[in-house]
Protein backbone atom coordinates (compact mmCIF):
# COMPACT_ATOMS: atom_id res chain seq x y z
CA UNK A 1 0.00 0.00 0.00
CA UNK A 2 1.11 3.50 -0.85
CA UNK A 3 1.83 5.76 1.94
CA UNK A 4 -0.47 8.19 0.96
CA UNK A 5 -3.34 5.85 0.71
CA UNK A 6 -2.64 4.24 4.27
CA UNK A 7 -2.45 8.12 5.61
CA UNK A 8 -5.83 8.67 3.61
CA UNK A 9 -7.05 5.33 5.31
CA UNK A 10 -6.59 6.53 8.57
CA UNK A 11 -7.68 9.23 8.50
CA UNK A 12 -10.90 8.26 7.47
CA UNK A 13 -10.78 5.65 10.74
CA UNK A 14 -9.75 8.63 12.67
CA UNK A 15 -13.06 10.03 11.38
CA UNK A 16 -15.01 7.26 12.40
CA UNK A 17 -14.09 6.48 15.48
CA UNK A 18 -14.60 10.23 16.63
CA UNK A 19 -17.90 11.23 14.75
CA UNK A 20 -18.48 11.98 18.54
CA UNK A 21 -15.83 14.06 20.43
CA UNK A 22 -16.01 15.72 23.54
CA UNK A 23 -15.54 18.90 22.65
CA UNK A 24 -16.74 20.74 19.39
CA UNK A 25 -16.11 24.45 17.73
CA UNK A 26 -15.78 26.07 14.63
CA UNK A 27 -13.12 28.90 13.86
CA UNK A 28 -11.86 31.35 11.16
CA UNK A 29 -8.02 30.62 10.47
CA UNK A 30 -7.08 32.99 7.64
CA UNK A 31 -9.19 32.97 4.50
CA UNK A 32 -10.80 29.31 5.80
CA UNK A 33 -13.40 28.28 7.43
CA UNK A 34 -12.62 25.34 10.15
CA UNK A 35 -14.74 22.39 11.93
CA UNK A 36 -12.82 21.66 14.95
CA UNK A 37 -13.19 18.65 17.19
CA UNK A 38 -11.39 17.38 20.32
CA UNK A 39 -11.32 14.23 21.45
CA UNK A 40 -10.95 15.11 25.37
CA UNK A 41 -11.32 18.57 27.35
CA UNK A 42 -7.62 18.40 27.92
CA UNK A 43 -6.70 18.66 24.26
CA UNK A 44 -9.28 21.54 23.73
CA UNK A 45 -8.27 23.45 26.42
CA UNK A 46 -4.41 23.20 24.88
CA UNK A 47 -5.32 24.01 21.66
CA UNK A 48 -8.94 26.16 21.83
CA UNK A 49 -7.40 29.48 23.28
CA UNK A 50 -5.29 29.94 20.15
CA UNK A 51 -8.57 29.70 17.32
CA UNK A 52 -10.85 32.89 16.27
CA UNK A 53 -13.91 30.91 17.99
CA UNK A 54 -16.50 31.93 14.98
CA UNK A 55 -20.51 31.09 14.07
CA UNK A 56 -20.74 28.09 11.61
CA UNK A 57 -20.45 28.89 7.84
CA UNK A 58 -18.54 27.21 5.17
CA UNK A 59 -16.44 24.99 6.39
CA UNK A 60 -12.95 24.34 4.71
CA UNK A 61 -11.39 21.71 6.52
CA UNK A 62 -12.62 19.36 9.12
CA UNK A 63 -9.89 19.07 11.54
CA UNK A 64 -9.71 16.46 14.60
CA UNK A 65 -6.94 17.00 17.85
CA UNK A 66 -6.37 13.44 18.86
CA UNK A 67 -3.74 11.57 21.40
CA UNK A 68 -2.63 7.80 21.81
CA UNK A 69 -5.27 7.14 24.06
CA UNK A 70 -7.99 8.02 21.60
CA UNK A 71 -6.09 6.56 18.13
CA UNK A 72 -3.47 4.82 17.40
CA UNK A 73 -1.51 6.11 14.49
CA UNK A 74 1.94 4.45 15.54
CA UNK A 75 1.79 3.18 12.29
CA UNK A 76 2.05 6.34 10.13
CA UNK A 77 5.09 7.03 12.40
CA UNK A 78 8.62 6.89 10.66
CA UNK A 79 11.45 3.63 11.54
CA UNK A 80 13.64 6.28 12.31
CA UNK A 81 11.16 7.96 14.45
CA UNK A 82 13.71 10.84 15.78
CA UNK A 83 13.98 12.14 11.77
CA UNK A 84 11.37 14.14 10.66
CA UNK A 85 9.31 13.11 7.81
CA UNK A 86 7.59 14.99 5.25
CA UNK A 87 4.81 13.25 2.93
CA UNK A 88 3.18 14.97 -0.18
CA UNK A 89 1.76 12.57 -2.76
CA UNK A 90 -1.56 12.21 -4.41
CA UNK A 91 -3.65 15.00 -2.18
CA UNK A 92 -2.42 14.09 0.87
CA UNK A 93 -0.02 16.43 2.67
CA UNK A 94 1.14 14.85 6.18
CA UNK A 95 4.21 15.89 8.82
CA UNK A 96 5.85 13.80 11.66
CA UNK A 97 7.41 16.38 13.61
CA UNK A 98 9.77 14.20 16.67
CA UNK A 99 11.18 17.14 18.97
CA UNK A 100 10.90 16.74 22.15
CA UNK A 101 7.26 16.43 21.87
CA UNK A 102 6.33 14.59 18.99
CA UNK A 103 3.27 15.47 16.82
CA UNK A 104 1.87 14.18 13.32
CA UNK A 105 -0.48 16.12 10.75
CA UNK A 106 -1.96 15.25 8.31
CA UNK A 107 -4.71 16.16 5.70
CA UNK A 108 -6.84 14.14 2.66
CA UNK A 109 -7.25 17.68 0.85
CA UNK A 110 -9.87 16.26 -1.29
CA UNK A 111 -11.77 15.14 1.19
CA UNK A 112 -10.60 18.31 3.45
CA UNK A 113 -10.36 16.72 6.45
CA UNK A 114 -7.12 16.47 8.80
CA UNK A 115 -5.62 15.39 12.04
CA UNK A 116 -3.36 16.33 14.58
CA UNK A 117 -1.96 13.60 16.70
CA UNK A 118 -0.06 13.81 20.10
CA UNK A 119 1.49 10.54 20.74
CA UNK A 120 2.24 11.98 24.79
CA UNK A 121 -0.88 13.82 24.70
CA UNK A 122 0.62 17.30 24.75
CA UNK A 123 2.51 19.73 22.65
CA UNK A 124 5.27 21.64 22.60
CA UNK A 125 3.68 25.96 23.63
CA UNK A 126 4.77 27.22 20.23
CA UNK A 127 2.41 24.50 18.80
CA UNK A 128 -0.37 25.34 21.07
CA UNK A 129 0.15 28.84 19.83
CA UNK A 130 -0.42 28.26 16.29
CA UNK A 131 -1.96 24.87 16.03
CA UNK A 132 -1.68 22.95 12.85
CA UNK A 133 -0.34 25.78 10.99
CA UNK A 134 1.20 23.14 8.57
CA UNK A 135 -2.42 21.69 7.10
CA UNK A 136 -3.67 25.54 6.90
CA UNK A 137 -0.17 25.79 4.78
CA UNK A 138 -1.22 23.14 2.94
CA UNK A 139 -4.48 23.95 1.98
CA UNK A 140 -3.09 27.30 0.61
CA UNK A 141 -0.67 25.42 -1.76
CA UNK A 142 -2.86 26.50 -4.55
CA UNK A 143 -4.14 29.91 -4.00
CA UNK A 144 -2.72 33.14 -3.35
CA UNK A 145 -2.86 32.89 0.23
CA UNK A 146 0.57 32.31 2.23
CA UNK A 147 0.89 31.96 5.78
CA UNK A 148 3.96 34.05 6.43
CA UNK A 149 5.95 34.51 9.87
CA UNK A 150 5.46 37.94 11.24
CA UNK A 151 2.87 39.93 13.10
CA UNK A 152 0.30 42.62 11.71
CA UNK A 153 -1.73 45.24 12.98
CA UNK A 154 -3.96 47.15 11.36
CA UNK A 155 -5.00 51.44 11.90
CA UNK A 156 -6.77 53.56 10.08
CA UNK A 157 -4.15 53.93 7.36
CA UNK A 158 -4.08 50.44 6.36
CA UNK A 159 -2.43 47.45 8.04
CA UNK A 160 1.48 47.10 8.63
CA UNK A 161 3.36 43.87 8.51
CA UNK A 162 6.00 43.60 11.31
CA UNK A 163 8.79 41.71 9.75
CA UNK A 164 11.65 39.88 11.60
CA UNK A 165 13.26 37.05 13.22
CA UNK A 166 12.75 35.98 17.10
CA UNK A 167 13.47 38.68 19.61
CA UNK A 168 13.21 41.62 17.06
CA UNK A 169 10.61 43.30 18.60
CA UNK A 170 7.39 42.03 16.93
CA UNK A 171 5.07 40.92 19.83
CA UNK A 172 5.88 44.23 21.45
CA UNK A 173 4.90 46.10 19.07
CA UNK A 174 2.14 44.56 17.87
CA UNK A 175 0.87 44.47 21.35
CA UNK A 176 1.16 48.08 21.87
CA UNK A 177 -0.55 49.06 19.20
CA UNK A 178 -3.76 46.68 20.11
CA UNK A 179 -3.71 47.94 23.20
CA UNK A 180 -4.01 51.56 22.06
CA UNK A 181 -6.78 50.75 20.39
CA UNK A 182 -5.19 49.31 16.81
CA UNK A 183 -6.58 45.89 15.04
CA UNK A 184 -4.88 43.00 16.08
CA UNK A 185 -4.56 40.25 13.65
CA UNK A 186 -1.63 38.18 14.91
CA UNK A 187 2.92 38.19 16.49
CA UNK A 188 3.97 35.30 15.17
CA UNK A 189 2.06 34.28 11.77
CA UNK A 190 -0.51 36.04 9.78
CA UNK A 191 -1.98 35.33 6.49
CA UNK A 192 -1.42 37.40 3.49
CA UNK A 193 -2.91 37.35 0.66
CA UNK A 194 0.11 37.47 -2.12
CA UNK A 195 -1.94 39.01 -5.06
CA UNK A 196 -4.38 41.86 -3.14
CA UNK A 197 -2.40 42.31 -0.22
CA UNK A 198 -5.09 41.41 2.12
CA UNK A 199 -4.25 40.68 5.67
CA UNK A 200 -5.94 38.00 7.59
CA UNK A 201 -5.02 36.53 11.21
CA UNK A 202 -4.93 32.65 11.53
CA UNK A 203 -5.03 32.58 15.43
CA UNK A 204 -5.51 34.83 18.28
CA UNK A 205 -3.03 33.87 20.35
CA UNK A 206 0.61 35.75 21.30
CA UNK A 207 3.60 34.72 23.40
CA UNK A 208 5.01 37.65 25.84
CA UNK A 209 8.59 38.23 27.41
CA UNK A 210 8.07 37.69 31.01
CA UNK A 211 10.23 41.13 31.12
CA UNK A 212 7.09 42.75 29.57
CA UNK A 213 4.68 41.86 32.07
CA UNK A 214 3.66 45.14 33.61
CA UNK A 215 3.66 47.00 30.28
CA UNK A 216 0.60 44.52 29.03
CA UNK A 217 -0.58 43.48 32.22
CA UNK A 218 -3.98 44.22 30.83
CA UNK A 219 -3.62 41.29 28.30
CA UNK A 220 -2.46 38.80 30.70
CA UNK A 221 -5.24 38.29 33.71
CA UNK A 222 -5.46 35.71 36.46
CA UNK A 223 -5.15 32.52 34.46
CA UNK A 224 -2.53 32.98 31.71
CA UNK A 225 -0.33 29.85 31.16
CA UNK A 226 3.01 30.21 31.49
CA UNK A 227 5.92 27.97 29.76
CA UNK A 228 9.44 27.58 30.56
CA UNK A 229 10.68 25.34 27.21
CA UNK A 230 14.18 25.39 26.75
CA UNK A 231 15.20 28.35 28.80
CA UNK A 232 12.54 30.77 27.46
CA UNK A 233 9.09 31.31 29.75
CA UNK A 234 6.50 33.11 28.10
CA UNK A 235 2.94 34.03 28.89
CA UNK A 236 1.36 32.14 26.63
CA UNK A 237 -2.08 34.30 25.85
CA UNK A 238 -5.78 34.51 24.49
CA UNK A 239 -6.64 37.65 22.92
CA UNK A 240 -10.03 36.30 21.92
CA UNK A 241 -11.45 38.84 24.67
CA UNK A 242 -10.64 41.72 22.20
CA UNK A 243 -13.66 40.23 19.95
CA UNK A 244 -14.34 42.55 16.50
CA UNK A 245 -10.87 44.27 16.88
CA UNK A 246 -9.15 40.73 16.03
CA UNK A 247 -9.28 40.96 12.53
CA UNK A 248 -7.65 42.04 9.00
CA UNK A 249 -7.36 44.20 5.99
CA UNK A 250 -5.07 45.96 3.31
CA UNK A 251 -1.22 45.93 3.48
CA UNK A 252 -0.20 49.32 3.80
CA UNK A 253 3.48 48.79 5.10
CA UNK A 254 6.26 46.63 6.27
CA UNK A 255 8.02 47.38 9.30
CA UNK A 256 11.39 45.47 9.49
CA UNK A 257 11.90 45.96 13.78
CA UNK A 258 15.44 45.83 15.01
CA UNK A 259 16.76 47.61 17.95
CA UNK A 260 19.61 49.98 17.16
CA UNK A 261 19.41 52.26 20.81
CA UNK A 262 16.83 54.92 19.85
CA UNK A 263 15.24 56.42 22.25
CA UNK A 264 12.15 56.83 20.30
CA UNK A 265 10.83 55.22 17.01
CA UNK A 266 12.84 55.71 13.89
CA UNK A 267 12.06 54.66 10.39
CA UNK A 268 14.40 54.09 7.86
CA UNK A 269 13.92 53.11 4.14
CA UNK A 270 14.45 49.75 2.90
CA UNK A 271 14.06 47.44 0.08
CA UNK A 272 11.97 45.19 -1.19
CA UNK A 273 14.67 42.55 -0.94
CA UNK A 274 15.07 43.25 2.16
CA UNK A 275 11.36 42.62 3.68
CA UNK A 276 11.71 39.41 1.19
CA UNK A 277 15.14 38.18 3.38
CA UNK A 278 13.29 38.94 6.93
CA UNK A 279 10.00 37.21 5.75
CA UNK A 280 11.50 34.16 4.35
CA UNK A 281 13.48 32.22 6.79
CA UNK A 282 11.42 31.04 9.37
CA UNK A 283 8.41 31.12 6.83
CA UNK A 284 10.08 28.54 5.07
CA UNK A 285 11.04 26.60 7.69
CA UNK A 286 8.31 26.48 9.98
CA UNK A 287 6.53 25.36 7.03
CA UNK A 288 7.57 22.03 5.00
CA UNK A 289 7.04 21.69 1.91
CA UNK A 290 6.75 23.58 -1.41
CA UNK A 291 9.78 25.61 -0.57
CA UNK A 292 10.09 28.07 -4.11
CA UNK A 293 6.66 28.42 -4.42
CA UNK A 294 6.76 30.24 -0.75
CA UNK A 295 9.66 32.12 -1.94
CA UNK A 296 7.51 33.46 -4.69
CA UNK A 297 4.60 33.90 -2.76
CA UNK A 298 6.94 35.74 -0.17
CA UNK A 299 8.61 37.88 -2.90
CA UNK A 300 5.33 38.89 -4.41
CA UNK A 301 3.79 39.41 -0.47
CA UNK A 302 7.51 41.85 -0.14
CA UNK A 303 6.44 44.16 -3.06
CA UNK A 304 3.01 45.06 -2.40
CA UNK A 305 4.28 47.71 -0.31
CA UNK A 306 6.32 50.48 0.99
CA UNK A 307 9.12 48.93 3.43
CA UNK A 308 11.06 50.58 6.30
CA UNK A 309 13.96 49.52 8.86
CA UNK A 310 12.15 50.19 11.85
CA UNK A 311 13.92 51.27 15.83
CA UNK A 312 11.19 50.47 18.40
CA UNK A 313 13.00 52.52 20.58
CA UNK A 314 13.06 52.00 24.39
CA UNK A 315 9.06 52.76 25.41
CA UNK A 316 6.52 50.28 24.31
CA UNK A 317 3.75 52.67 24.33
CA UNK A 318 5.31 55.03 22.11
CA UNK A 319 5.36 52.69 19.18
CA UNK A 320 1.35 53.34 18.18
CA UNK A 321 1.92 56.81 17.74
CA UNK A 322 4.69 56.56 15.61
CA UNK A 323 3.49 53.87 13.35
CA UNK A 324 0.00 55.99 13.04
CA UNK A 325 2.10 58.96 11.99
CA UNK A 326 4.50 56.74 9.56
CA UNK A 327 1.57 55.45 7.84
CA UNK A 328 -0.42 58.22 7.77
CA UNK A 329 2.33 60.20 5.38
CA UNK A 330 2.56 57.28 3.04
């Protein structure tokens, strides 16, 4: 048997076997439309916080969260189960992902219906942040739509993309400006539509600096999670509170955030090339598969727009202002 027709087969006997689950939703994740189902209140409340809970509508992919105690998918699992795998082949799209915490995706896109598996029963917090990015990435494979790392926020002027790697500044500054009032649609990936420019979040979830606490103590509340993987504790949060202001719209700019020591926000020109080179990395690798068609997705997504190096500078709450005013001239 082909592995792509024993991933399809299981999933289908995934589907079966849970036709009943615990714990049902539906969400908005970009441009789709999702069914969500959880097979115990543990796994919803890990995942759950991170979706933009929504009213039913069309529904683009049926998606189950499922653990060793409700499935057993050891089979779909690699011989050299510490090497990650990557499967595309015949309309199935599937990832074993071993870490520390292993997880497996997978989704039948013709019958648009996908799984995540957690052989320990839990997940890594960057995965509960964005859960099963990868099968949302794979259902964009043939549109314009790209899932792209970076966070977005959206004022009157338009919507600006904050571009960067880890620790640039992005969550800051996209917290900021939500909390002054700005649309929030996402710190660590948003989706972007690569031919209009439209903005949409996939997830209302961020991760915040422990450092950053009192700043956006307003976000954080009584119950927050915190993690503590590999050195790096974060308050892992829910902005699903801020209800109508999660949401998109047009790309207007890209802000490339790197701390130089201003004291207040500076803007610099850039190039196109170089919102491409701080949009592409992690895109690409946080995502498997169909590596130059991100790149021209990405490319495309880097030219839509005016771009600028941008200093944070040293007070949150003085970033708002100075993006209003920076997009406001252009």
């Amino acid at each position: 048997m082909r592995a792509s027709d024993l991933i399809r087969q299981e999933i289908a006997g995934v589907f079966a076997k849970t036709a009943l689950v615990p714990v049902e939703a539906h969400a908005r994740c970009g441009p789709f439309g999702l069914d969500l189902g959880f097979a115990s209140q543990d796994l919803a409340g890990m995942f759950l916080p991170a979706y933009i809970q929504s009213t039913p509508g069309t529904i683009d992919l049926d998606l189950r969260f499922i653990s060793a105690d409700h499935y057993d998918l050891s089979a779909l699992v690699p011989v050299a189960a510490e090497k990650p795998r990557l499967l595309i082949e015949d309309g199935i799209y599937s990832v074993w992902q071993p870490a520390v915490i292993p997880v497996l995706y997978a989704v039948d896109l013709a019958a648009r219906r996908g799984i995540a598996w957690l052989p320990k029963g839990e997940a890594p917090p960057w995965i509960r942040s964005r859960p099963a990015i990868s099968l949302i990435h794979a259902m964009m494979h043939d549109t314009p739509w790209c899932a792209v790392h970076g966070a977005a926020v959206g004022h009157d002027a338009g919507f600006t993309l904050l571009a960067g790697e880890g620790h640039s500044g992005k969550t800051t500054a996209a917290l900021a400006c939500t909390k002054a009032g700005w649309r929030y649609a996402g710190d660590d990936f948003v989706a972007v539509n690569s031919a209009t420019g439209r903005i949409e979040p996939l997830f209302c979830s961020a991760r915040l600096r422990p450092a950053l606490v009192e700043t956006f103590q307003s976000f954080i509340g009584e119950t927050t999670a915190v993690s503590d993987f590999n050195g790096e504790p974060r308050h892992e949060l829910s902005l699903a509170g801020l209800g109508d202001r999660i949401g998109g719209g047009k790309l207007r700019a890209t802000f490339i955030p790197r701390r130089r020591g201003a004291a207040t926000p500076e803007f610099t020109p850039a190039k196109q090339s170089d919102a491409f080179r701080a949009l592409l990395p992690t895109t690409a690798y946080e995502l498997p598969g169909w590596p130059n068609e991100i790149a021209a997705k990405v490319a495309k997504i880097a030219g839509l727009a005016p771009v600028f190096f941008t200093d944070t500078g040293t007070a949150p709450m003085e970033i708002p202002t100075a993006f209003a005013h920076q997009l406001d001239q252009l």
